[in-house]
C-alpha atoms as a PDB file:
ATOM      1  CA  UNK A   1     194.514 165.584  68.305  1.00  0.00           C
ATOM      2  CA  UNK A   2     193.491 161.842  68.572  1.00  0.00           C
ATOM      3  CA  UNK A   3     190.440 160.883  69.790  1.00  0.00           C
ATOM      4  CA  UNK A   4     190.129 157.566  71.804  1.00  0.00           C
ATOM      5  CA  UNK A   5     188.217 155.052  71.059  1.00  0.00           C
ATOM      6  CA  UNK A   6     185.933 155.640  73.894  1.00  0.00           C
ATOM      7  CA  UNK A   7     185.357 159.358  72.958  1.00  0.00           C
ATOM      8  CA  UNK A   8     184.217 158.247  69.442  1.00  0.00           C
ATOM      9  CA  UNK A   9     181.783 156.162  70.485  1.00  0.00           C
ATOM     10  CA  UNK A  10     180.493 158.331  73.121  1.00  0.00           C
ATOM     11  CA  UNK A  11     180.218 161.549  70.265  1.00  0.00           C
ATOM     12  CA  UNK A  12     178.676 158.736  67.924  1.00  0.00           C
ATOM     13  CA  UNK A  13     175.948 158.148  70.555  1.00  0.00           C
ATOM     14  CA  UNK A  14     175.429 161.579  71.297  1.00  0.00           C
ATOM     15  CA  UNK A  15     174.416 162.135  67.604  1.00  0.00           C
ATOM     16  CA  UNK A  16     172.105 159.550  67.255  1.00  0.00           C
ATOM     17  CA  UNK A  17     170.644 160.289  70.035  1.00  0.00           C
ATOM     18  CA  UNK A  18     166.836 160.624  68.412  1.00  0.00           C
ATOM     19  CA  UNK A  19     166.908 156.704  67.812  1.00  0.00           C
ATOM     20  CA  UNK A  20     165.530 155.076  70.993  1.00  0.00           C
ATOM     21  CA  UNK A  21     165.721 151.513  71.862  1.00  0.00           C
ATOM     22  CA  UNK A  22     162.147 149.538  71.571  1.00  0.00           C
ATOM     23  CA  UNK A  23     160.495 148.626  74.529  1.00  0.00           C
ATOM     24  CA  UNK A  24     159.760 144.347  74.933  1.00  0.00           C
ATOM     25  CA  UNK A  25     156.040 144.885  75.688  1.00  0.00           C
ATOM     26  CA  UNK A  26     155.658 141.311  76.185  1.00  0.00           C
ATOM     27  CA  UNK A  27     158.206 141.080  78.920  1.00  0.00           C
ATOM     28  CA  UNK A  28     156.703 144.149  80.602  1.00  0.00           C
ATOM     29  CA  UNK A  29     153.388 141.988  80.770  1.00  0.00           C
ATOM     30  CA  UNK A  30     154.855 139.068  82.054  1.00  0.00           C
ATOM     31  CA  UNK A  31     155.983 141.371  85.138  1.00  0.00           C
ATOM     32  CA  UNK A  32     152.941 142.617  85.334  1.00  0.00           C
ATOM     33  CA  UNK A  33     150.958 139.679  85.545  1.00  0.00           C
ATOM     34  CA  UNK A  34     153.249 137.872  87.792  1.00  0.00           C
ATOM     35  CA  UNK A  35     153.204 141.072  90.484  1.00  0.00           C
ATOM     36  CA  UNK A  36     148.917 140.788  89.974  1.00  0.00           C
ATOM     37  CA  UNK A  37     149.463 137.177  90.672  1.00  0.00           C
ATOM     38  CA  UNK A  38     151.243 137.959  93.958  1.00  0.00           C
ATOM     39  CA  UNK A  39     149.121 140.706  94.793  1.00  0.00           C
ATOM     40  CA  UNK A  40     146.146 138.550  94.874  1.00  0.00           C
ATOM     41  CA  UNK A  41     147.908 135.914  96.656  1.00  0.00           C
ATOM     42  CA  UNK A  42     148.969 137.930  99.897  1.00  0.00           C
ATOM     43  CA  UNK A  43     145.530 139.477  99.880  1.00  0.00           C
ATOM     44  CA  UNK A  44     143.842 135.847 100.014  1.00  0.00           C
ATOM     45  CA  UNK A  45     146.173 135.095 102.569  1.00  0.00           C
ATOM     46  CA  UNK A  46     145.442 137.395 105.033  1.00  0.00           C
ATOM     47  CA  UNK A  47     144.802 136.017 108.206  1.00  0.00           C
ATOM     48  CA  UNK A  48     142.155 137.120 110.455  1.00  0.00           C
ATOM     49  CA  UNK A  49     142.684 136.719 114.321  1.00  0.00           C
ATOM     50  CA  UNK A  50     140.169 137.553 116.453  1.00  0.00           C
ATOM     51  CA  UNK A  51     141.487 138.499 119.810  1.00  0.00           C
ATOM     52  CA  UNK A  52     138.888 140.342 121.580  1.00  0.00           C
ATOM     53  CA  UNK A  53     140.520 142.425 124.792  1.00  0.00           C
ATOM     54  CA  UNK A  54     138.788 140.457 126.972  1.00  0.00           C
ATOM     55  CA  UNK A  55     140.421 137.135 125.749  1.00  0.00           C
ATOM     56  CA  UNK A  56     143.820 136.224 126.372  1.00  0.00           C
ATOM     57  CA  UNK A  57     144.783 133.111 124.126  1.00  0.00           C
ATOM     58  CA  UNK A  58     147.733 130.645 125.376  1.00  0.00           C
ATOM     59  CA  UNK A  59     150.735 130.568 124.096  1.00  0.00           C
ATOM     60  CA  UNK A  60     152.755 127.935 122.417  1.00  0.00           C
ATOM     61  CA  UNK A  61     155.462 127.370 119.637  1.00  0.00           C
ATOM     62  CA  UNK A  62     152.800 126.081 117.267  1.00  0.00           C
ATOM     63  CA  UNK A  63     153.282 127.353 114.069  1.00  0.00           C
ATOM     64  CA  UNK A  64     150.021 125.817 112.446  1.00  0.00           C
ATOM     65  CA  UNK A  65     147.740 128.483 110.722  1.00  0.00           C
ATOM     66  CA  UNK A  66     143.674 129.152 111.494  1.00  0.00           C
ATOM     67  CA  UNK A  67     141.744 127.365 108.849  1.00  0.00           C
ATOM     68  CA  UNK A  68     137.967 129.163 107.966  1.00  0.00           C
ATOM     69  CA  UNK A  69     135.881 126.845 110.236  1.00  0.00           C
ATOM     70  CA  UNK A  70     132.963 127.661 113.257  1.00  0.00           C
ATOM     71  CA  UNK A  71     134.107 129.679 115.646  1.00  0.00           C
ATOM     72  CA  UNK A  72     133.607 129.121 119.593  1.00  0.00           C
ATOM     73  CA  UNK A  73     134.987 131.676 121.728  1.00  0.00           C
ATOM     74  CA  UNK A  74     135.208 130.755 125.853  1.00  0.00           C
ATOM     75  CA  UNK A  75     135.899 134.240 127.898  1.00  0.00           C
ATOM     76  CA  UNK A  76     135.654 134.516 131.673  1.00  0.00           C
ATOM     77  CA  UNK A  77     132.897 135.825 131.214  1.00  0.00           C
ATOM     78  CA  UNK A  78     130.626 134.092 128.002  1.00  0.00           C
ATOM     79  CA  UNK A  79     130.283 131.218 125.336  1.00  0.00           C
ATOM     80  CA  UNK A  80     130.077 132.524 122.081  1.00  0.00           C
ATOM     81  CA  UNK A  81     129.687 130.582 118.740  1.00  0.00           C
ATOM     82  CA  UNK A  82     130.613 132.748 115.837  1.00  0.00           C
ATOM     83  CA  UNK A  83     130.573 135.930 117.696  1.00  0.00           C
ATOM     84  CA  UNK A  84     126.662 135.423 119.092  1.00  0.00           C
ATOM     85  CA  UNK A  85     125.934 134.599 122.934  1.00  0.00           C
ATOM     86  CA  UNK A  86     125.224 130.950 123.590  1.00  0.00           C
ATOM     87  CA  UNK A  87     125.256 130.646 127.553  1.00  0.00           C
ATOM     88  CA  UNK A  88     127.708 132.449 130.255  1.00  0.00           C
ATOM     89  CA  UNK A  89     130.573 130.514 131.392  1.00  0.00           C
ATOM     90  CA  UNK A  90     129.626 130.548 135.070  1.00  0.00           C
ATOM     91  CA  UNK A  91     126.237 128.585 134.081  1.00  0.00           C
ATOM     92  CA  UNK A  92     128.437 126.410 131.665  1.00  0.00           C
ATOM     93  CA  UNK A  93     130.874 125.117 134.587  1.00  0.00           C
ATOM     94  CA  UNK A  94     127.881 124.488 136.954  1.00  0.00           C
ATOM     95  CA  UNK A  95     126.222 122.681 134.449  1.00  0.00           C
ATOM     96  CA  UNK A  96     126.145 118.820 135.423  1.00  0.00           C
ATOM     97  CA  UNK A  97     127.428 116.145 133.259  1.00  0.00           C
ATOM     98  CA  UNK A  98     129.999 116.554 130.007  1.00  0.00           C
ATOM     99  CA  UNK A  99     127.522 118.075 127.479  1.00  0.00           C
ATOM    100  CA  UNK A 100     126.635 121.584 127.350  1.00  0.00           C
ATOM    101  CA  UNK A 101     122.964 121.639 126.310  1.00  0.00           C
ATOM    102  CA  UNK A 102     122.910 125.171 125.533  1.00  0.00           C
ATOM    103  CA  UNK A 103     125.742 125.025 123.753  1.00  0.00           C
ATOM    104  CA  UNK A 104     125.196 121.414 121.759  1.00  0.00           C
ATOM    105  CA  UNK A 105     121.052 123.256 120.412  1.00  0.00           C
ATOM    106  CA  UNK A 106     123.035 126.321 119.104  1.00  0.00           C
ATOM    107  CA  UNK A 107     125.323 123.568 116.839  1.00  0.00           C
ATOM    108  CA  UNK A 108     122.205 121.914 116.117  1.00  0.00           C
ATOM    109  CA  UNK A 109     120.500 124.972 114.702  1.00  0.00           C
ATOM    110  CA  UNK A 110     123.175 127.179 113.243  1.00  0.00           C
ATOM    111  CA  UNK A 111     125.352 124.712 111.816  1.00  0.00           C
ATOM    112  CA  UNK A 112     124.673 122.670 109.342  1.00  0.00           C
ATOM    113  CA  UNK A 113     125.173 118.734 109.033  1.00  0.00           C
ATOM    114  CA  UNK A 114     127.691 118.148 105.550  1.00  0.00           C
ATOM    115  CA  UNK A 115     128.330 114.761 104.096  1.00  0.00           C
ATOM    116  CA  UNK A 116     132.643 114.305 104.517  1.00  0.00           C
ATOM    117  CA  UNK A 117     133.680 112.554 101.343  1.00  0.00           C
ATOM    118  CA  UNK A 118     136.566 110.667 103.659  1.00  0.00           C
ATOM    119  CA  UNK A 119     134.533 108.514 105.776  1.00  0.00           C
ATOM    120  CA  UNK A 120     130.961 108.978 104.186  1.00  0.00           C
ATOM    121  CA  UNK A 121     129.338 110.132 106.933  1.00  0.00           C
ATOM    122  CA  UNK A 122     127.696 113.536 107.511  1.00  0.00           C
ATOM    123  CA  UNK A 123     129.630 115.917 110.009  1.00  0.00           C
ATOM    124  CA  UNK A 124     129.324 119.494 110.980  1.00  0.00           C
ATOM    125  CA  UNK A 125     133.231 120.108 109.719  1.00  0.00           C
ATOM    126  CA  UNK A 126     135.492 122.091 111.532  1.00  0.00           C
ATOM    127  CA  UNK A 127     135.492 124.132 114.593  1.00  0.00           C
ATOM    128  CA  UNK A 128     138.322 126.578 116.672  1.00  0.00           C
ATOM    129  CA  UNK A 129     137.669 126.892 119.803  1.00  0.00           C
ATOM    130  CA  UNK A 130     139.473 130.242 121.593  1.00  0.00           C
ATOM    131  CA  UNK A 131     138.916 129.558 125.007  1.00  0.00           C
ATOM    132  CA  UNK A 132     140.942 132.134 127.765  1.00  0.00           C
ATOM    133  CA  UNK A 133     144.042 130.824 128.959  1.00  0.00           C
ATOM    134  CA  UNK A 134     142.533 131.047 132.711  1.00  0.00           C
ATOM    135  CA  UNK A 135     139.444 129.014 131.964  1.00  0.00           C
ATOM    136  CA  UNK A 136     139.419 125.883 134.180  1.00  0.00           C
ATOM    137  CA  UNK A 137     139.880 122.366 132.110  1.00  0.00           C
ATOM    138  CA  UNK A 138     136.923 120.986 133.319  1.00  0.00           C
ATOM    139  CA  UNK A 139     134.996 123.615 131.022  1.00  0.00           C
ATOM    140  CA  UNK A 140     137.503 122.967 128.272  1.00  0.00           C
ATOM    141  CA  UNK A 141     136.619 119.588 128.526  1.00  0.00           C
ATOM    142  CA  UNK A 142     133.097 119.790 128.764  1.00  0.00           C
ATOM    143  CA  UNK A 143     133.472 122.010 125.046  1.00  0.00           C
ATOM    144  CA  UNK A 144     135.002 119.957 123.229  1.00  0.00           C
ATOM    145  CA  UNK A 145     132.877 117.074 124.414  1.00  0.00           C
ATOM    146  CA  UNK A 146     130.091 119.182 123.157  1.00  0.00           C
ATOM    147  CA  UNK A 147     131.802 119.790 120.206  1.00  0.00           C
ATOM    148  CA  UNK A 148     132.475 116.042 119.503  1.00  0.00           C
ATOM    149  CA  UNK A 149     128.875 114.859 120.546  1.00  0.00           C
ATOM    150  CA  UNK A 150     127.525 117.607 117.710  1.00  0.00           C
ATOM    151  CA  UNK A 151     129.902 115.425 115.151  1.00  0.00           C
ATOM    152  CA  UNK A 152     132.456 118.012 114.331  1.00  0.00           C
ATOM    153  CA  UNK A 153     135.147 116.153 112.581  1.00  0.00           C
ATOM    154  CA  UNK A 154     137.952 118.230 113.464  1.00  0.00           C
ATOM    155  CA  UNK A 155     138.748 120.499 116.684  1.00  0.00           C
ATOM    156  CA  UNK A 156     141.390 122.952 117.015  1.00  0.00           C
ATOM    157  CA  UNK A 157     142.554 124.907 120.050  1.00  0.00           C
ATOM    158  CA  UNK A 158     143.910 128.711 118.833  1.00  0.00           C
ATOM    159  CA  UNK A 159     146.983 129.449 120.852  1.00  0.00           C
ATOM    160  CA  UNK A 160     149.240 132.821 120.208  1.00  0.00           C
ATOM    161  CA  UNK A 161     152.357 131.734 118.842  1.00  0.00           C
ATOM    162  CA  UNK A 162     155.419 132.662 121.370  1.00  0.00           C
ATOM    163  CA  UNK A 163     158.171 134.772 120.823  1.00  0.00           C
ATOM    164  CA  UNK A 164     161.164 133.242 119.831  1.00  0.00           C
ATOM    165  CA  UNK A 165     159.213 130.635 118.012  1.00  0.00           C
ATOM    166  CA  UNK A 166     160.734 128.630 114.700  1.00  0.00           C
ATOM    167  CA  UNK A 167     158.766 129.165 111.501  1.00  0.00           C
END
């Protein structure tokens, strides 16, 4: 009987089957390093949200990420500058004029003055303020007028980002 062509070549591999085909190594460690690369790159990009329960952030369609900066956290109930009491909010919208005093000495002494290589002066860098969505604006205001007065260069209001929003 006549064997096809396929059935040859099938038999013929079947008999040399001891000889394997040699692994590229150096492609193998190309993949490798690219999936490390990646690896390490979601990991740094991790982004941390503090959301405490007793803060409820406003929402918008902003799709701006946190940078690293200070961080000033407004609840019903407290100020809080990187996660340690400044003053209560009660006290802080009772206080008279547009500069929280508590508030401005805690910048003074916990953050330090930088020099900003765009304008040449020193600054205290960045701040986010996470101020309750049900905190009056006059307090707002009175923040970020803090904030300004203690030569922060940049401000940013942390929102949660709304359903539905484009990315």
């Amino acid at each position: 009987m006549k064997s096809s062509h396929k059935i040859r070549r099938i038999e013929r591999q079947y008999v040399q089957g001891g000889r394997s085909v040699p692994i590229n190594i150096v492609s193998m460690i190309d993949i490798f390093a690219i999936l490390v690369f990646y690896l390490l790159v979601s990991i740094a990009a991790v982004e941390m949200r503090p959301n405490p329960d007793n803060l409820q952030l406003p929402k918008s369609t902003s799709n701006d990420r946190p940078r690293e900066a200070a961080q000033l956290m407004v609840t019903q109930k407290e100020i809080l500058l990187n996660n340690v009491f400044v003053m209560s909010t009660p006290d802080a919208i009772a206080a008279e004029g547009d500069v929280l005093a508590a508030l401005n000495a805690q910048f003074e002494e916990k953050i330090e003055l930088l020099p900003d290589a765009r304008t040449n002066e020193k600054t205290r860098g960045e701040i986010n303020i996470l101020a309750d969505k049900k905190i009056p604006y006059s307090l707002l205001k009175k923040v970020m007028s803090t904030s300004g007065k203690a030569r922060f260069s940049r401000t940013a209001l942390a929102v949660t980002q709304q359903k539905g929003a484009v990315r």
